[in-house]
C-alpha atoms as a PDB file:
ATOM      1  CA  UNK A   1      68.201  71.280 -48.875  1.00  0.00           C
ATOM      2  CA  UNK A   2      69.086  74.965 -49.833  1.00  0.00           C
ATOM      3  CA  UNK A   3      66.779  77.406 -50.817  1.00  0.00           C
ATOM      4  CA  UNK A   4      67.166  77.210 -54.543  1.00  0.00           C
ATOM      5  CA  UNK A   5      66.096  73.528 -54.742  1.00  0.00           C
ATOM      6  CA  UNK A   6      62.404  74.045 -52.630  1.00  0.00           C
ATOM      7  CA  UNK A   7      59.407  74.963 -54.445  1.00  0.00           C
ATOM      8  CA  UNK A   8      58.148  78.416 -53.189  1.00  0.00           C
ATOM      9  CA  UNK A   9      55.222  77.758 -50.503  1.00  0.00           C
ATOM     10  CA  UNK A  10      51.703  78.541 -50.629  1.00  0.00           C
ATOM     11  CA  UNK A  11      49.703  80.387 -53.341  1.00  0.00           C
ATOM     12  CA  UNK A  12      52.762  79.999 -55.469  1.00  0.00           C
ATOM     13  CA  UNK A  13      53.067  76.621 -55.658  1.00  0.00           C
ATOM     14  CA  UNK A  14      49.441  76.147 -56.667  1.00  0.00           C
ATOM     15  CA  UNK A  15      49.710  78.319 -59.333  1.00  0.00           C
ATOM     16  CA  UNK A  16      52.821  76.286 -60.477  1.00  0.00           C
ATOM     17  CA  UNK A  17      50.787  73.258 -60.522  1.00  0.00           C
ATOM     18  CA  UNK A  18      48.405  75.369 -61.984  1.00  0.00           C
ATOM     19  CA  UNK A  19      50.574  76.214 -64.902  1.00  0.00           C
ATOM     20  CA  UNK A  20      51.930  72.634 -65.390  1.00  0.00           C
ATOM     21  CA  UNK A  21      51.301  70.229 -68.596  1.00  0.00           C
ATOM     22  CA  UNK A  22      50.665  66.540 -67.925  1.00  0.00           C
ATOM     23  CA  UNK A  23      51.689  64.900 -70.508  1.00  0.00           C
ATOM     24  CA  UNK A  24      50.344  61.049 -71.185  1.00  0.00           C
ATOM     25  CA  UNK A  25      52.356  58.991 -73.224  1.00  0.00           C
ATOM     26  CA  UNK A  26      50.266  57.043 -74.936  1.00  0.00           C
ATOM     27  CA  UNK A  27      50.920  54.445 -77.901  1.00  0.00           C
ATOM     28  CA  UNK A  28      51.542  56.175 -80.736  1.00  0.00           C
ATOM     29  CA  UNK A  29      51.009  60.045 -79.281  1.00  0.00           C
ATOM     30  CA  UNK A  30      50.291  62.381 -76.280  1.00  0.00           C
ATOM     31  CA  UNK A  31      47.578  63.309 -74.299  1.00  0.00           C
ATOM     32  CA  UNK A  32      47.565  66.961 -72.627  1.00  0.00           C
ATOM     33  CA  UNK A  33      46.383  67.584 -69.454  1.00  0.00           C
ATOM     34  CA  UNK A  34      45.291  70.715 -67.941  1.00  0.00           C
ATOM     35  CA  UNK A  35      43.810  71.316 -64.490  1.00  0.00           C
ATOM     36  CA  UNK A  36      40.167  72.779 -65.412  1.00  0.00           C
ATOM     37  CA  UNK A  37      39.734  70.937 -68.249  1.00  0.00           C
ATOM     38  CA  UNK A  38      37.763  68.166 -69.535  1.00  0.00           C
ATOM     39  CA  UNK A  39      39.647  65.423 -71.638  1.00  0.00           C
ATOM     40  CA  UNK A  40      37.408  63.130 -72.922  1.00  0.00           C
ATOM     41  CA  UNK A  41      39.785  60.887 -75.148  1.00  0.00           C
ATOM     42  CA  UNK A  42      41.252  60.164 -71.969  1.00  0.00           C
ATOM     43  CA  UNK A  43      37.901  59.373 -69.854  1.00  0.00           C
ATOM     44  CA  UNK A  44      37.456  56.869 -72.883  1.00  0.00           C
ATOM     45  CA  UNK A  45      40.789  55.172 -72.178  1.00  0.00           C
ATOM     46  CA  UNK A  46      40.230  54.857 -68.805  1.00  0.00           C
ATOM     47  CA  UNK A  47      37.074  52.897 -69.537  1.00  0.00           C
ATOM     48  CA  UNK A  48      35.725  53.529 -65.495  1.00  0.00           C
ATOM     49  CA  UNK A  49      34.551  56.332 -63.306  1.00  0.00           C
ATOM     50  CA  UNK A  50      37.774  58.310 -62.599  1.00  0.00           C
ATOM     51  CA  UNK A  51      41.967  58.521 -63.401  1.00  0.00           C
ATOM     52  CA  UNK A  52      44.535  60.133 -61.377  1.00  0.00           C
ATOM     53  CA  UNK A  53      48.173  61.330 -62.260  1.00  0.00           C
ATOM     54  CA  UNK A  54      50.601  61.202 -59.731  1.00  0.00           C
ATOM     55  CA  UNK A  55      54.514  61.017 -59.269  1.00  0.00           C
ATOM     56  CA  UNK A  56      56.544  59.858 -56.818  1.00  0.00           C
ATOM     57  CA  UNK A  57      59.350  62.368 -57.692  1.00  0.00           C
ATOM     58  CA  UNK A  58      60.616  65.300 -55.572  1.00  0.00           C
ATOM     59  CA  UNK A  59      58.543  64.682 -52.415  1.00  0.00           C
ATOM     60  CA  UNK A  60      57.451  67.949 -50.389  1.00  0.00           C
ATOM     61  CA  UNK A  61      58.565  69.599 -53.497  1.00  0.00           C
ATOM     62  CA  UNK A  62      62.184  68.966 -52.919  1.00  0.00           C
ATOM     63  CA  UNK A  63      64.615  68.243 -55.821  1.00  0.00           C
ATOM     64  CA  UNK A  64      66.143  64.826 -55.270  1.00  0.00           C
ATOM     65  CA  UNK A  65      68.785  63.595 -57.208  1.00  0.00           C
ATOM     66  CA  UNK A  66      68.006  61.826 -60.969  1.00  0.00           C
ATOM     67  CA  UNK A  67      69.238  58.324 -59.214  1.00  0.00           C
ATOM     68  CA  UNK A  68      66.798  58.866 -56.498  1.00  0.00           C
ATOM     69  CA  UNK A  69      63.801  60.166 -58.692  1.00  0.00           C
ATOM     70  CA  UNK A  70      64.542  57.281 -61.153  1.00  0.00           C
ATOM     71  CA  UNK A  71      64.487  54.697 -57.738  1.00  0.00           C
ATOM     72  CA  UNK A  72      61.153  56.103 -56.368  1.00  0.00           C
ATOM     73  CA  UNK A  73      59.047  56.129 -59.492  1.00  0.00           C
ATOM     74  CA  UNK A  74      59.962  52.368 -60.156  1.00  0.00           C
ATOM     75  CA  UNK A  75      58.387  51.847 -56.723  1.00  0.00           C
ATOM     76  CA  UNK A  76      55.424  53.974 -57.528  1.00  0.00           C
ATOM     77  CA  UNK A  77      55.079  51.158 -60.811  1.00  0.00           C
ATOM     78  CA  UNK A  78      55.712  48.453 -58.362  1.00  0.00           C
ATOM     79  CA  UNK A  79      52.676  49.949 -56.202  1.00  0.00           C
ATOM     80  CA  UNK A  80      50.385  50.075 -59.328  1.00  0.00           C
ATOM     81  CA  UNK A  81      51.108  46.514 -60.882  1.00  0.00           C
ATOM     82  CA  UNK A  82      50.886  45.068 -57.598  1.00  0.00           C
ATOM     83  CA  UNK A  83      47.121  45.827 -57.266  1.00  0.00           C
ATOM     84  CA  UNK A  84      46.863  45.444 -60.890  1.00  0.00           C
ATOM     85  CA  UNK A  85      46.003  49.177 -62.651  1.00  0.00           C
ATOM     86  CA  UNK A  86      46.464  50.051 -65.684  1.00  0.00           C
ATOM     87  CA  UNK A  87      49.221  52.920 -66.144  1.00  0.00           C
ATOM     88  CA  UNK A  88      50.309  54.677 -69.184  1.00  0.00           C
ATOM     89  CA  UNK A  89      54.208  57.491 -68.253  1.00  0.00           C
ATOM     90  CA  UNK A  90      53.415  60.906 -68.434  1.00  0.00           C
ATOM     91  CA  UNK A  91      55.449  63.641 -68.177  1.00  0.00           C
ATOM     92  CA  UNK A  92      54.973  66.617 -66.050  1.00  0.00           C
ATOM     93  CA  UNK A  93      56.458  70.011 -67.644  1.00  0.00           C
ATOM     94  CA  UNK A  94      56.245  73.298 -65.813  1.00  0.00           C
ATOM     95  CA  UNK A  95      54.865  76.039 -68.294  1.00  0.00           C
ATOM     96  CA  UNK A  96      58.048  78.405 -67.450  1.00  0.00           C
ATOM     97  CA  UNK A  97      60.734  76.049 -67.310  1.00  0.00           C
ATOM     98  CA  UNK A  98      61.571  76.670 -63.698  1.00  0.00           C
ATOM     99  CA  UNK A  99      61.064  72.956 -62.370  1.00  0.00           C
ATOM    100  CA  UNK A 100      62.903  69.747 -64.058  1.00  0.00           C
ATOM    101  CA  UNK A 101      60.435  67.516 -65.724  1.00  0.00           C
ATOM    102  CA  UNK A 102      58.763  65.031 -63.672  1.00  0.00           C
ATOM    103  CA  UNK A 103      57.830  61.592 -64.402  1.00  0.00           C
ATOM    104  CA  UNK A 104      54.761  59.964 -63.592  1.00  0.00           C
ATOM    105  CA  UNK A 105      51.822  57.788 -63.925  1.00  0.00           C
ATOM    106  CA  UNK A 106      48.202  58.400 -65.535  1.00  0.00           C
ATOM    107  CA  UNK A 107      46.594  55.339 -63.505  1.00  0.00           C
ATOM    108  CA  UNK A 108      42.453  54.744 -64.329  1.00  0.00           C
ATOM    109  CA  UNK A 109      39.893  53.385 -62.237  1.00  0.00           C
ATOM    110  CA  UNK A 110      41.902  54.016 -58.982  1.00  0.00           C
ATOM    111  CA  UNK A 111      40.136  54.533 -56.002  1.00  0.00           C
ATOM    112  CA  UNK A 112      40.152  57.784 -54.105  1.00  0.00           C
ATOM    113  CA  UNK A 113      41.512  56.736 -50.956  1.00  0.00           C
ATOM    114  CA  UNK A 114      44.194  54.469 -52.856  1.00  0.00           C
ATOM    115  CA  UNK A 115      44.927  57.676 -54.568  1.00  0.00           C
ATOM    116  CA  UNK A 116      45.443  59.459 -51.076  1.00  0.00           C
ATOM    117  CA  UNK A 117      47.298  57.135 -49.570  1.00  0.00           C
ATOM    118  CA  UNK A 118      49.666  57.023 -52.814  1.00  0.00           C
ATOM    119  CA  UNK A 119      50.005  60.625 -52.544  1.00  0.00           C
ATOM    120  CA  UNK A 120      50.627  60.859 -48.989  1.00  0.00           C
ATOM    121  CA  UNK A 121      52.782  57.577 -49.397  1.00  0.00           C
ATOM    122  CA  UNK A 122      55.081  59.024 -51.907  1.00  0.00           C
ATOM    123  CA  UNK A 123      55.052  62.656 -49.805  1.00  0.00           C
ATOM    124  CA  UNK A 124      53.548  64.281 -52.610  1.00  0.00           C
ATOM    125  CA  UNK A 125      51.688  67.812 -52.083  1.00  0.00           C
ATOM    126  CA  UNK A 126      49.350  67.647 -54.552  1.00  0.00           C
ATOM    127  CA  UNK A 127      48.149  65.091 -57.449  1.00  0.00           C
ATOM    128  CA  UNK A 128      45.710  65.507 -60.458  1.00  0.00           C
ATOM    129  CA  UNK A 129      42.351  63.810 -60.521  1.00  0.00           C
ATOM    130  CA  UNK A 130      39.706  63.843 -62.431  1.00  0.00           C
ATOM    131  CA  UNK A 131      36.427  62.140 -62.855  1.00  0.00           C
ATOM    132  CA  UNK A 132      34.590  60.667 -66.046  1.00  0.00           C
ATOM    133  CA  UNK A 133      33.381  63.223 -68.044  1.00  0.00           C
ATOM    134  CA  UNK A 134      34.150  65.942 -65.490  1.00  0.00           C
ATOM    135  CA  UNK A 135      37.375  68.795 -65.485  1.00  0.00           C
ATOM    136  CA  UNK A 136      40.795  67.513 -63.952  1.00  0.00           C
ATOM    137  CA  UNK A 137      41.054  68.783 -60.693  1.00  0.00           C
ATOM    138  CA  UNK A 138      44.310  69.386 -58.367  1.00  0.00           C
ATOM    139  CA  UNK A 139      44.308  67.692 -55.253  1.00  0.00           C
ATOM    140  CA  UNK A 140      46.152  69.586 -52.541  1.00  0.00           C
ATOM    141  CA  UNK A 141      47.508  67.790 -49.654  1.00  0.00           C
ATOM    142  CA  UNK A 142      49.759  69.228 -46.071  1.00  0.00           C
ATOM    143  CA  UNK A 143      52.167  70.961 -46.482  1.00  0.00           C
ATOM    144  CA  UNK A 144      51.587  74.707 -47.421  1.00  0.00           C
ATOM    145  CA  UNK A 145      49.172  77.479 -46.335  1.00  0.00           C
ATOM    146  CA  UNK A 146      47.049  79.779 -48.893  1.00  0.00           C
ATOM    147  CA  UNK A 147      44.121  81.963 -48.122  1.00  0.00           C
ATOM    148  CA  UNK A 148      42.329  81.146 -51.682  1.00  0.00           C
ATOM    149  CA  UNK A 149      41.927  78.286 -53.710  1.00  0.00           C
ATOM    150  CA  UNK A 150      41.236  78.654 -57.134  1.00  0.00           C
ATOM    151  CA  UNK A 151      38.737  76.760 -58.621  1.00  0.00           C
ATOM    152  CA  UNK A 152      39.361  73.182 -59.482  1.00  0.00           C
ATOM    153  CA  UNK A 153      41.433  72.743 -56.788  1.00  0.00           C
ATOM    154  CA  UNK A 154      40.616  70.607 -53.763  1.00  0.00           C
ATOM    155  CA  UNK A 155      42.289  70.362 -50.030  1.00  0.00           C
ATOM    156  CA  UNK A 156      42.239  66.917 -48.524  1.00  0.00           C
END
């Protein structure tokens, strides 16, 4: 992979998942998410104690092709219907435009170390969680150094 399709590293990368919308597509409109926020129309949706967002696209932060993006987020739906979660698409857009849009799931009521071992699973560095009635929160996972996290954002 050449330079130009990696993610810059460390501090850089937070703040560009930092500076990203999550967009759930829900029936008949969109739900924003920001990390830091609270979202309460979307704690009511998810009728439990938490939701998560995650994507199964560009692992490590590496642009794969559309083919192979397409082929790895069908699996990530495969994962979620096979223990039976309910999903709504979202769409992950990077406030400057410098990463393609991502697809992914909003997924409530998943458990937290289901949600790791998605994340890990699908070699993603970081996913968004949040709890009922609480601010999303980033979850940051191997793969990059940074001497300070900002708040809302949590290394596992």
């Amino acid at each position: 992979m050449n330079s130009e399709s990696r993610c810059p590293p460390g501090n850089d990368l937070i703040a560009a998942y930092l500076a990203t919308t999550y967009r759930v597509v829900l029936d008949n409109r969109t739900e924003d998410v920001r990390i830091g926020q609270v979202h309460p129309h979307l704690d009511r949706l998810s009728g439990g104690s938490c939701w998560v967002i995650i994507t199964a696209f560009n692992p490590g932060s590496n642009r794969l092709s559309d083919s192979e993006n397409r082929h790895r987020h069908r699996q990530l739906i495969e994962c979620v219907e096979t223990v039976g979660l309910i999903s709504r698409p979202t769409r992950h857009i990077a406030e400057d435009g410098s990463w393609p849009v991502e697809q992914g799931l909003f997924i409530v009521d998943a458990d937290d170390e289901w949600a790791h071992q998605q994340a890990r699973e699908f070699g993603q560095l970081g996913i968004v969680h949040a709890r009922v009635r609480a601010v999303a929160e980033l979850w940051l996972y191997d793969g990059f150094s940074s001497w300070h996290d900002p708040a809302h954002v949590r290394r596992f």
